[in-house]
PDB file of N, CA and C in Angstrom:
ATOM      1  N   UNK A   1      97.084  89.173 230.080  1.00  0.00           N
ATOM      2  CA  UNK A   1      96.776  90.502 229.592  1.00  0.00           C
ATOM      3  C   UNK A   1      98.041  91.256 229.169  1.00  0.00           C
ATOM      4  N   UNK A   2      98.997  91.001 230.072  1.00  0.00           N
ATOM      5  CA  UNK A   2     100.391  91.773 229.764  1.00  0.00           C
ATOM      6  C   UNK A   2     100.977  91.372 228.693  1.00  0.00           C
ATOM      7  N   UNK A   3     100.814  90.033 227.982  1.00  0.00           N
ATOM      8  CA  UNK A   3     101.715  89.938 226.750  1.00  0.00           C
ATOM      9  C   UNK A   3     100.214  89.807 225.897  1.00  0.00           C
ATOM     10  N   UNK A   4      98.991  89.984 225.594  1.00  0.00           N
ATOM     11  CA  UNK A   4      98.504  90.718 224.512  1.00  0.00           C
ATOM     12  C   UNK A   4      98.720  91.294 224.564  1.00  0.00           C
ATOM     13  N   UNK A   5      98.896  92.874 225.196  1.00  0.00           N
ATOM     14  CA  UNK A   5      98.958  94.366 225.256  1.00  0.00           C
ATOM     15  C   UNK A   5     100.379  94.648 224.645  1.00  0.00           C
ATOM     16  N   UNK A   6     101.676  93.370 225.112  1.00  0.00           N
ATOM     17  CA  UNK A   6     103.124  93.619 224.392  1.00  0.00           C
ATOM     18  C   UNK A   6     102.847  93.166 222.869  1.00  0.00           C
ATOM     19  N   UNK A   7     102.346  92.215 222.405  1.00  0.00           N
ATOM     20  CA  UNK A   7     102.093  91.833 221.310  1.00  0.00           C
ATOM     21  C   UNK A   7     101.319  92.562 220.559  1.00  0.00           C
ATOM     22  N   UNK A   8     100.335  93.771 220.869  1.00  0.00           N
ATOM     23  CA  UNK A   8      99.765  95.261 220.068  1.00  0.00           C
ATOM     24  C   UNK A   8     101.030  95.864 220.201  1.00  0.00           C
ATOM     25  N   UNK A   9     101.338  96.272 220.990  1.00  0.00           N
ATOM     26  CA  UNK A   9     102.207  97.249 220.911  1.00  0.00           C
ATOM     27  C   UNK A   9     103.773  96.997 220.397  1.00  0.00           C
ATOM     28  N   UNK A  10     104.084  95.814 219.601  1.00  0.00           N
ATOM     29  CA  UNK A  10     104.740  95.409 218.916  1.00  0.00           C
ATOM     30  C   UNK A  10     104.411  95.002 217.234  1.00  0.00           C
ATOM     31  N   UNK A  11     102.940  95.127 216.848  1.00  0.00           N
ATOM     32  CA  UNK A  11     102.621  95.459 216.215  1.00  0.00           C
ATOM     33  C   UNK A  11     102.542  96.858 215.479  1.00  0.00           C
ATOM     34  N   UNK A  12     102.246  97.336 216.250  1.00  0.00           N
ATOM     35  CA  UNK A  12     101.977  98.997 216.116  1.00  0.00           C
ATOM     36  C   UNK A  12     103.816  99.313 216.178  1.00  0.00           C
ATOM     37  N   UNK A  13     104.298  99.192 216.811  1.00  0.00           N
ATOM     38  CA  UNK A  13     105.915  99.823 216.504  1.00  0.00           C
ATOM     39  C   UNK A  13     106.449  98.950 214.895  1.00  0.00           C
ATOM     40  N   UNK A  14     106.257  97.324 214.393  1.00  0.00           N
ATOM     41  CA  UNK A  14     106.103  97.189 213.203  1.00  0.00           C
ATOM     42  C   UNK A  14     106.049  97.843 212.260  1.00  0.00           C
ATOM     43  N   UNK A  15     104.533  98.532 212.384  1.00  0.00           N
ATOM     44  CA  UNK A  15     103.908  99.420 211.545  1.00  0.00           C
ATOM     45  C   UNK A  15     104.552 100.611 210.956  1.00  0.00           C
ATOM     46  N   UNK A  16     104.760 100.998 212.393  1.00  0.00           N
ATOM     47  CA  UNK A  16     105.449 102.313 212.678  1.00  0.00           C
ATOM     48  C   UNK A  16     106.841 102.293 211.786  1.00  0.00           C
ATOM     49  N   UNK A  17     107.367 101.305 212.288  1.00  0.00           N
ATOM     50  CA  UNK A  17     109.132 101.244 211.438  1.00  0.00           C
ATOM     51  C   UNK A  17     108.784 101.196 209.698  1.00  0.00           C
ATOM     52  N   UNK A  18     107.754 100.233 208.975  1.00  0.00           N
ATOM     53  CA  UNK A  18     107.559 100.066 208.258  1.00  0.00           C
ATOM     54  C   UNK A  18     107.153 101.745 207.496  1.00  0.00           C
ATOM     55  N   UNK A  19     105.937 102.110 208.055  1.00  0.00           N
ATOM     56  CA  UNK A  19     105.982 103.234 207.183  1.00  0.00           C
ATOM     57  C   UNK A  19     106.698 104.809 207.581  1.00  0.00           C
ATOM     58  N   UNK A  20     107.692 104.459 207.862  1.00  0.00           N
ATOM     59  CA  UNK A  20     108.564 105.307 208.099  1.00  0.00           C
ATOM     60  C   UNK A  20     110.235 104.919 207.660  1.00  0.00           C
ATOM     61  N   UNK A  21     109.713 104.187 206.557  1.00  0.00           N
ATOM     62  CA  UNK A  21     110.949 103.419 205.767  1.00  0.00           C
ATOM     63  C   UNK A  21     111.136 104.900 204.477  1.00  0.00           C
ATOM     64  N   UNK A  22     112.358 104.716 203.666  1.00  0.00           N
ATOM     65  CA  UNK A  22     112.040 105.130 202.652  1.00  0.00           C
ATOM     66  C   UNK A  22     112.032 107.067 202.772  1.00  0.00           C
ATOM     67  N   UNK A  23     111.952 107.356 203.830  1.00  0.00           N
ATOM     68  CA  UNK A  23     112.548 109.059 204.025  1.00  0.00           C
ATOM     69  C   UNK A  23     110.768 109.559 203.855  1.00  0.00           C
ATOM     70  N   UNK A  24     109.656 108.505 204.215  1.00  0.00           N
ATOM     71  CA  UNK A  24     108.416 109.067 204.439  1.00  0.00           C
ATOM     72  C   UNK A  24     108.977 109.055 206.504  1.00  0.00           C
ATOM     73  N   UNK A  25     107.686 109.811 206.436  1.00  0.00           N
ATOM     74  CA  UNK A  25     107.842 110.451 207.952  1.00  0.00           C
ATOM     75  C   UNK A  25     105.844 109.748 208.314  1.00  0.00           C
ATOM     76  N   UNK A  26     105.982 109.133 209.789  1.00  0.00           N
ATOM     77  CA  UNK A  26     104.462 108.229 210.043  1.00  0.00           C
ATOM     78  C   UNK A  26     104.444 108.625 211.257  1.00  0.00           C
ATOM     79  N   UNK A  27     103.716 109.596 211.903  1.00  0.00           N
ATOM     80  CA  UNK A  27     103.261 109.394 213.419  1.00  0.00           C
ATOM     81  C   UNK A  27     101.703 109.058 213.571  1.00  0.00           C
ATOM     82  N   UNK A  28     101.641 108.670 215.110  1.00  0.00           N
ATOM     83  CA  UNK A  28      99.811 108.387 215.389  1.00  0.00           C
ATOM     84  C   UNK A  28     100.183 108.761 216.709  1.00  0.00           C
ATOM     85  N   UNK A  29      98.878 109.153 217.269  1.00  0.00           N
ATOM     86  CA  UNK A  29      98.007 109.783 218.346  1.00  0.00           C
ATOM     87  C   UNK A  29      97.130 108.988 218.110  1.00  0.00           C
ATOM     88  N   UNK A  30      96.399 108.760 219.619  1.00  0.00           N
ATOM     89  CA  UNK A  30      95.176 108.556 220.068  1.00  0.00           C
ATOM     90  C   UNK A  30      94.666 109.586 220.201  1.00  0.00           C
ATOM     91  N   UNK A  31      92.710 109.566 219.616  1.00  0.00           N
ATOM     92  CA  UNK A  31      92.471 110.621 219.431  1.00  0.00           C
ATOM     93  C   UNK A  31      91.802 110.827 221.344  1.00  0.00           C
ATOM     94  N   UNK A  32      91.629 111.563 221.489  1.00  0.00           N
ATOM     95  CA  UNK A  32      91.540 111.628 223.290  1.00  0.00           C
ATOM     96  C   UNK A  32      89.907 111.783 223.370  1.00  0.00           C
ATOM     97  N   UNK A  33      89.372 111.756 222.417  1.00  0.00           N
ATOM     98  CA  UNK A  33      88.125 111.596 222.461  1.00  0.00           C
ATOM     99  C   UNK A  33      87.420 110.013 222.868  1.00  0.00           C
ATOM    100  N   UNK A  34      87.905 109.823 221.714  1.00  0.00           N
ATOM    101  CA  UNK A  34      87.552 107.807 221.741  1.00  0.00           C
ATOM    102  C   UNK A  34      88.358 107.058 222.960  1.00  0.00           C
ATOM    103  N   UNK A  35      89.881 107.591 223.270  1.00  0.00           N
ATOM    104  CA  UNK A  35      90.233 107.312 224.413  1.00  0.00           C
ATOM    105  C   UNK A  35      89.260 107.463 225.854  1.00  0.00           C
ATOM    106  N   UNK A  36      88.606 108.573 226.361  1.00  0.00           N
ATOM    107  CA  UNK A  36      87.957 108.976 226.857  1.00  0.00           C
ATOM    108  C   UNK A  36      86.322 108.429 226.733  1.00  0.00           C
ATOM    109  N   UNK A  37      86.202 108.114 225.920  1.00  0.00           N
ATOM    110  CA  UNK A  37      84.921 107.086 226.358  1.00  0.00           C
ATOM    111  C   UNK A  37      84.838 105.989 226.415  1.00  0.00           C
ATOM    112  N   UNK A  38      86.184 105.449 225.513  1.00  0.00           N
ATOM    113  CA  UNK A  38      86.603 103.989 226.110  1.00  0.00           C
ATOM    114  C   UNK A  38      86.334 103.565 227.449  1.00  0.00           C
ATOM    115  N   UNK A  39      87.602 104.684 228.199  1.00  0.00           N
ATOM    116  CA  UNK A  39      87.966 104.359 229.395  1.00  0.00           C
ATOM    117  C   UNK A  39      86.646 104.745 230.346  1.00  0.00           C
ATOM    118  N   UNK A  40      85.743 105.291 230.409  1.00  0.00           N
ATOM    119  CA  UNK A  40      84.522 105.744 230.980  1.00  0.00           C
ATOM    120  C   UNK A  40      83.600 104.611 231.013  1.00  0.00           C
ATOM    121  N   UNK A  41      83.656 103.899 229.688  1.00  0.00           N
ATOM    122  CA  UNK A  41      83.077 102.799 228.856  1.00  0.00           C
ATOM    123  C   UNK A  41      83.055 101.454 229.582  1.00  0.00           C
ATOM    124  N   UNK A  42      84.267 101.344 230.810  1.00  0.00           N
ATOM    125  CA  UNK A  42      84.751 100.527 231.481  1.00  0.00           C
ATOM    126  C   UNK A  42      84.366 100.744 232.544  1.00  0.00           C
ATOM    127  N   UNK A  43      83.603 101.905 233.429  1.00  0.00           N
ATOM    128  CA  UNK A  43      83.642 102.201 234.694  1.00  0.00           C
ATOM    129  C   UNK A  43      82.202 101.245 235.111  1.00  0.00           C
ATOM    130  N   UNK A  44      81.430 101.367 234.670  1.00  0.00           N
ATOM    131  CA  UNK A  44      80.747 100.605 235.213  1.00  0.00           C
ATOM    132  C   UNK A  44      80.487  98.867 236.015  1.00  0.00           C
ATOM    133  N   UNK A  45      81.700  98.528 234.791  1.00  0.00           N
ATOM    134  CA  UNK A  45      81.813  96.910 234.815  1.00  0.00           C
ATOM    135  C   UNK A  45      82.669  97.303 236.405  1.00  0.00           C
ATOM    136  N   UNK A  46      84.058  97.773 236.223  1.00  0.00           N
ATOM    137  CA  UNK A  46      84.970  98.103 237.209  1.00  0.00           C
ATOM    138  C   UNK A  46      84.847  98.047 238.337  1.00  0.00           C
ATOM    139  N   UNK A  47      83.197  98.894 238.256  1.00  0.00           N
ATOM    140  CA  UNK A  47      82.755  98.874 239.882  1.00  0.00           C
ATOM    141  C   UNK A  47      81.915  98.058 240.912  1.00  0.00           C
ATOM    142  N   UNK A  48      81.597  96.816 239.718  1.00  0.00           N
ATOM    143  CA  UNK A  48      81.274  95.744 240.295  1.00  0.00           C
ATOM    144  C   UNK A  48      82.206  94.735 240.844  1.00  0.00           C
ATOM    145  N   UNK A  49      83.315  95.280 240.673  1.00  0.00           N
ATOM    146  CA  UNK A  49      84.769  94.429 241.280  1.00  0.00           C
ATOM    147  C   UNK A  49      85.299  94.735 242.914  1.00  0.00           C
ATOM    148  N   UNK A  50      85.594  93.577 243.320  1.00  0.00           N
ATOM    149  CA  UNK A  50      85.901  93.742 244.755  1.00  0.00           C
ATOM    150  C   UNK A  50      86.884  95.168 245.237  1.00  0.00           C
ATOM    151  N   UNK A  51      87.425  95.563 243.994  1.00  0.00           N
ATOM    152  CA  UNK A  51      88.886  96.780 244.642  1.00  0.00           C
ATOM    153  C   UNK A  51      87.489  97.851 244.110  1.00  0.00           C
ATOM    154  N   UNK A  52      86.701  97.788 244.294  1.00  0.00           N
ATOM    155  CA  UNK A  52      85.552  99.195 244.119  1.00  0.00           C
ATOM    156  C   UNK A  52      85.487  99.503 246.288  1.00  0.00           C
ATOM    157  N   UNK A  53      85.964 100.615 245.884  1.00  0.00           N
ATOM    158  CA  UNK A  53      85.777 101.170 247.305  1.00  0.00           C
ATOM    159  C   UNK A  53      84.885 101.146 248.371  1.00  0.00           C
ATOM    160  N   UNK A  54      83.777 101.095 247.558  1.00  0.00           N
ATOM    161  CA  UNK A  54      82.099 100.807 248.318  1.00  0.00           C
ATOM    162  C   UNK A  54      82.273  99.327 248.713  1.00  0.00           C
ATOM    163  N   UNK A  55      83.453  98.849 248.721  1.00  0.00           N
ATOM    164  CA  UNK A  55      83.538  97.416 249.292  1.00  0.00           C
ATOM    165  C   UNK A  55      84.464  97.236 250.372  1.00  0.00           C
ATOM    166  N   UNK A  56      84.933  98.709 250.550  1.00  0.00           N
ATOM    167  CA  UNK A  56      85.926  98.513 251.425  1.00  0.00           C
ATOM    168  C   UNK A  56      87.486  98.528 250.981  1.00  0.00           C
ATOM    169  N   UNK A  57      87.619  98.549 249.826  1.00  0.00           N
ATOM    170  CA  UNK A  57      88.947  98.287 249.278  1.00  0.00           C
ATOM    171  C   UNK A  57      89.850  99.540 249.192  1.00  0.00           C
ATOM    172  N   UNK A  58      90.791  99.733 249.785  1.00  0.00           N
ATOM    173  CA  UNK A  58      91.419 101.323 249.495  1.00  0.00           C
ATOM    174  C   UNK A  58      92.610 100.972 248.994  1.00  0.00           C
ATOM    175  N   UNK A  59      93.119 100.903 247.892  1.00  0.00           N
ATOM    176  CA  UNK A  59      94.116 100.154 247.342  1.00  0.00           C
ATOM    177  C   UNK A  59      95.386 101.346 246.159  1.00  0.00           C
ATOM    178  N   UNK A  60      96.306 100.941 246.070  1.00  0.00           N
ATOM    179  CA  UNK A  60      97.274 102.051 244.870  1.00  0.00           C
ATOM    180  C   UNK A  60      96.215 102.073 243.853  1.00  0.00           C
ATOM    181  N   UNK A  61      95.840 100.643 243.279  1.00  0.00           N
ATOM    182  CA  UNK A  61      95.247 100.783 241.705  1.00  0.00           C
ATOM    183  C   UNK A  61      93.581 101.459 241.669  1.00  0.00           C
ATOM    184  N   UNK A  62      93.441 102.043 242.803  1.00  0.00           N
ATOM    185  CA  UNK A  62      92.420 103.251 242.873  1.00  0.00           C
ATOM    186  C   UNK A  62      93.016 104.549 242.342  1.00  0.00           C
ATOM    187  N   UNK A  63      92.408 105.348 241.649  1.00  0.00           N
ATOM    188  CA  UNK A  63      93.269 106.656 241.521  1.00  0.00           C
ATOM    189  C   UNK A  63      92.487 107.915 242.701  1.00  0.00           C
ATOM    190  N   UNK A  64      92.437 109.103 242.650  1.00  0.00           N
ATOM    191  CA  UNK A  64      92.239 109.709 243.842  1.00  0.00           C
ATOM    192  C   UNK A  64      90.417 109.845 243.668  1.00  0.00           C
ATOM    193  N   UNK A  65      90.449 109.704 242.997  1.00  0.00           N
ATOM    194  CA  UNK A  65      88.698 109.405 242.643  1.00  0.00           C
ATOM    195  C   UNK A  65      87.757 108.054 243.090  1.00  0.00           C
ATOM    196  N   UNK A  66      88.357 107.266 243.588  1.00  0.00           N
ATOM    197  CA  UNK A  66      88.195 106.117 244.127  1.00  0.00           C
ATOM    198  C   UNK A  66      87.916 105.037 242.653  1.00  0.00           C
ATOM    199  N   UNK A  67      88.654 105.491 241.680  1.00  0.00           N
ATOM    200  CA  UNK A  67      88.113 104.713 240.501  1.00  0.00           C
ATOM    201  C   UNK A  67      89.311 103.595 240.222  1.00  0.00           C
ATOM    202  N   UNK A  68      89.015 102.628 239.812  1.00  0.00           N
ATOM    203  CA  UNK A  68      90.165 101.608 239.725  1.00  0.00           C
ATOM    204  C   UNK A  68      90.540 101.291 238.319  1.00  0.00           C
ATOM    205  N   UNK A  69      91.906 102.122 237.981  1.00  0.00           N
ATOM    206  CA  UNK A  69      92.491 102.478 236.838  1.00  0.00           C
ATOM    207  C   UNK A  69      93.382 101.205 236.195  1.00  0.00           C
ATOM    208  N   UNK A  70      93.478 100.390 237.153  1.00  0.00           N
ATOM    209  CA  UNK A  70      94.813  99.109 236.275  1.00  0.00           C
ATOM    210  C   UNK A  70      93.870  98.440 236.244  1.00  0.00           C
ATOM    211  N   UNK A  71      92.646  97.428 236.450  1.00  0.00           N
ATOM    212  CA  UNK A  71      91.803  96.567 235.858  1.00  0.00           C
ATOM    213  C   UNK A  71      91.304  96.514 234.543  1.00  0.00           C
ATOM    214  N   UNK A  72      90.735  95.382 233.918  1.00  0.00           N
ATOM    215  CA  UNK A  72      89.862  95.526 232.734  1.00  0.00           C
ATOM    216  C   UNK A  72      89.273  94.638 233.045  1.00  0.00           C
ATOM    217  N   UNK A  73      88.240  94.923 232.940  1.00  0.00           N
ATOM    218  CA  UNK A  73      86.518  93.993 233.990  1.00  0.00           C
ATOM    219  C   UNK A  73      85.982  93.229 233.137  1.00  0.00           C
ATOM    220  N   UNK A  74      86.728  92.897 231.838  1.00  0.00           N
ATOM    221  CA  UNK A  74      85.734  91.805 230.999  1.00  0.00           C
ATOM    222  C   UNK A  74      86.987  90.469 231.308  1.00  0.00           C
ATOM    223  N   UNK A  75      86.210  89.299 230.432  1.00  0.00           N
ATOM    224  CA  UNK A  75      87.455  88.226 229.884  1.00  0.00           C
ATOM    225  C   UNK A  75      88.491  88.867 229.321  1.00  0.00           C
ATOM    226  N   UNK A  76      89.768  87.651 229.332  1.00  0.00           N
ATOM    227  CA  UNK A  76      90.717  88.499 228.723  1.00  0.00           C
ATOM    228  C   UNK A  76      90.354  87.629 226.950  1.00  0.00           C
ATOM    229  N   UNK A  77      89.193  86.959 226.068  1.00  0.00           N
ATOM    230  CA  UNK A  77      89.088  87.014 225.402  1.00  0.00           C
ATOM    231  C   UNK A  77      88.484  88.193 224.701  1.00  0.00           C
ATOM    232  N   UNK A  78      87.555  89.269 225.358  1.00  0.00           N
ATOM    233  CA  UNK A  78      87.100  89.964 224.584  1.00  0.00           C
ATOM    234  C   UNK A  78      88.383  91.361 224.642  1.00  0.00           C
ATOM    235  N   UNK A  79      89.295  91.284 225.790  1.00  0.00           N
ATOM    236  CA  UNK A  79      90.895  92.107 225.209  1.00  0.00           C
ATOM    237  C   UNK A  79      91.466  91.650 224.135  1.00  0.00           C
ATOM    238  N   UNK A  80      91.678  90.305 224.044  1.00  0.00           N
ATOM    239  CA  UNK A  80      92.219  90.081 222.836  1.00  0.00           C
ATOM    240  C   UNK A  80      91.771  89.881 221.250  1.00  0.00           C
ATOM    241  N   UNK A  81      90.148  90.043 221.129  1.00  0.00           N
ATOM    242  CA  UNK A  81      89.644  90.609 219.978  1.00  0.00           C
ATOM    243  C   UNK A  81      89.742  91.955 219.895  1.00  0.00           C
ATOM    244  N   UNK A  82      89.925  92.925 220.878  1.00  0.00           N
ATOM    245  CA  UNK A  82      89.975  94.567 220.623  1.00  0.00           C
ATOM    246  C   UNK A  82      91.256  94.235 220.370  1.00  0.00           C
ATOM    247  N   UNK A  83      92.165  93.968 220.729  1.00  0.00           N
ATOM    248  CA  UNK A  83      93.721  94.122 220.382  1.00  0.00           C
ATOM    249  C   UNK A  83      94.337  93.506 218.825  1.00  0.00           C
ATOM    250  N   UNK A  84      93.079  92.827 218.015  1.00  0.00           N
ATOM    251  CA  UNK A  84      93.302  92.052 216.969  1.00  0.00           C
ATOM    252  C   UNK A  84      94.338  92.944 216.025  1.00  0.00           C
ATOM    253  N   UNK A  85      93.487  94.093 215.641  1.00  0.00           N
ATOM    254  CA  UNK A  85      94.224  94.652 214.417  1.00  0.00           C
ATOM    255  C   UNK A  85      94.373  96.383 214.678  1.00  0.00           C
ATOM    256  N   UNK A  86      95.263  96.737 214.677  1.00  0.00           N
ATOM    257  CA  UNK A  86      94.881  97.849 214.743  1.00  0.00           C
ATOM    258  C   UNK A  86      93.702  98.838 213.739  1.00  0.00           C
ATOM    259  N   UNK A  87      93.145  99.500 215.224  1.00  0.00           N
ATOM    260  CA  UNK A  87      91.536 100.390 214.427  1.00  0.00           C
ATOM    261  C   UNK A  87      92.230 101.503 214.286  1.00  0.00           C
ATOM    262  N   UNK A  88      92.377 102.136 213.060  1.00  0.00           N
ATOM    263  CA  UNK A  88      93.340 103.385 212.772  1.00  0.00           C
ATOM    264  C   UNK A  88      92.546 104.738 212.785  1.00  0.00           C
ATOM    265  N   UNK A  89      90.577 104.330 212.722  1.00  0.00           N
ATOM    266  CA  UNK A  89      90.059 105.680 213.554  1.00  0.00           C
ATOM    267  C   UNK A  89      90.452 105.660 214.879  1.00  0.00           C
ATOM    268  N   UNK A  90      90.610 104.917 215.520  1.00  0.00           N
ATOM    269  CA  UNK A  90      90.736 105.759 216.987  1.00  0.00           C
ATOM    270  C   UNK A  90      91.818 106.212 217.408  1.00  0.00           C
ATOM    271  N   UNK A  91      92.849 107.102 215.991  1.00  0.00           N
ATOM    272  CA  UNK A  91      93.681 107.605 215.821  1.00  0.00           C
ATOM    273  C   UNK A  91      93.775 108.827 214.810  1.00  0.00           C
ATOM    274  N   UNK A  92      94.609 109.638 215.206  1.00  0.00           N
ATOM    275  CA  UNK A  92      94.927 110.889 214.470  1.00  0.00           C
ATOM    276  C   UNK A  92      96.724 110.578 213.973  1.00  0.00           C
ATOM    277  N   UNK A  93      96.290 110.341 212.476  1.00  0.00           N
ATOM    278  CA  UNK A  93      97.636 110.230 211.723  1.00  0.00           C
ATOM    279  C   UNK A  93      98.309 111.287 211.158  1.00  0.00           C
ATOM    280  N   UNK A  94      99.345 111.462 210.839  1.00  0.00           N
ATOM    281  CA  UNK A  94     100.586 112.677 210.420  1.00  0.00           C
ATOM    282  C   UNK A  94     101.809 111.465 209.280  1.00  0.00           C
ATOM    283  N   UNK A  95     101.175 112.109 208.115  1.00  0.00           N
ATOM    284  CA  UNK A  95     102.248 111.331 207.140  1.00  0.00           C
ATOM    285  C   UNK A  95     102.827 112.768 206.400  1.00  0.00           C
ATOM    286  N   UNK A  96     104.043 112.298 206.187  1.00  0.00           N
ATOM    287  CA  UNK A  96     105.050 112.733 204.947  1.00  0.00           C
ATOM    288  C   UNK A  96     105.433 112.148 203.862  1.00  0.00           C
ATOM    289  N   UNK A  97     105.001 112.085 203.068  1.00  0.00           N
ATOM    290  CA  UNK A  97     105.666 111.233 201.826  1.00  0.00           C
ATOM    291  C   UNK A  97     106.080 112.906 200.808  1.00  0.00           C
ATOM    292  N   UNK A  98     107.525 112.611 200.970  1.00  0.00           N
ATOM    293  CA  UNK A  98     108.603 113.559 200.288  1.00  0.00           C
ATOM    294  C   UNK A  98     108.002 114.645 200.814  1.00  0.00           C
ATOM    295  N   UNK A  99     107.670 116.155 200.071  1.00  0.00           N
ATOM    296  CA  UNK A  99     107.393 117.085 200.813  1.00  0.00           C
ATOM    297  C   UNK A  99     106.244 117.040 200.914  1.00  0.00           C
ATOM    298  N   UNK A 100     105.247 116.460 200.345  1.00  0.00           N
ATOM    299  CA  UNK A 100     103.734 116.464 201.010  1.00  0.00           C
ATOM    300  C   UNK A 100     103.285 116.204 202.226  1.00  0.00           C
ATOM    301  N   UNK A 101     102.745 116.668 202.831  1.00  0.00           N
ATOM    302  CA  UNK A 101     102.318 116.164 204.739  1.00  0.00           C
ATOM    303  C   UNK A 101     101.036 116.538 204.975  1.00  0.00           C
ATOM    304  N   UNK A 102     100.355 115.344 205.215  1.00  0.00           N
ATOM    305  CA  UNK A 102      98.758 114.897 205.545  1.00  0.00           C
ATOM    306  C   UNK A 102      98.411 114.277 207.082  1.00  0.00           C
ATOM    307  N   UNK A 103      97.426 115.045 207.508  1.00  0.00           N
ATOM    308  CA  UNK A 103      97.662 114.638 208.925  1.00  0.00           C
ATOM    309  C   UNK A 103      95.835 114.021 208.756  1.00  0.00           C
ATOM    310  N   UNK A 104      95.294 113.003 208.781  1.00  0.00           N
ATOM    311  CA  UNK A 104      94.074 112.409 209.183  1.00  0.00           C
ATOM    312  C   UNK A 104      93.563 111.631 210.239  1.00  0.00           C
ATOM    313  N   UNK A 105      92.436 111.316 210.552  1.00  0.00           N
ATOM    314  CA  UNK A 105      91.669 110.952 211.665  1.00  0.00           C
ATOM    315  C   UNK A 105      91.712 109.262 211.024  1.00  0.00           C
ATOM    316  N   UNK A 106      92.322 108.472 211.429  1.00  0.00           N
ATOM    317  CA  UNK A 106      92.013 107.133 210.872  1.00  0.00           C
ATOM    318  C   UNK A 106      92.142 107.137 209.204  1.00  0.00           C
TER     319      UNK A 106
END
């Protein structure tokens, strides 16, 4: 899981260098919406896992909610089809090209 997640996020800094070549200006945000139901999106699977508290487990990778925040409860094949390409809606973009500046949702 740890080197798909380095291998997105070496993509995405790619990206990043690339269009921010040339005296254009490229930032991204996650939009905290889609973040937020992602991660919600996951709680269910989560809590069928042994570090679910109702099992007895009182562990760091619980957060104070008894929810277990460092897991991802599927295969790590279906992480590494979400990690394929970057999805540029579930982002809020900010470009500059010369003095024009456009900030969009994907």
């Amino acid at each position: 899981m740890f080197e798909l997640q380095a291998k997105y996020n070496a993509r995405v800094i790619r990206e990043l260098k690339r269009r921010n070549a040339h005296d254009h200006v490229f930032a991204m945000m996650p939009d905290p919406g889609i973040e937020k139901a992602y991660t919600e999106s996951l709680y269910p699977e989560l809590a069928k896992l042994s570090t679910n508290p109702a099992f007895g487990c009182h562990a760091y990778y619980n957060n104070e909610k008894g929810i277990n925040t460092h897991y991802y409860p599927y295969q790590s094949k279906k992480y590494k089809e979400s990690l394929g390409e970057i999805n540029w809606r579930n982002y809020f973009v900010l470009e500059r090209k010369g003095t024009e500046v456009f900030v969009t949702h994907g």
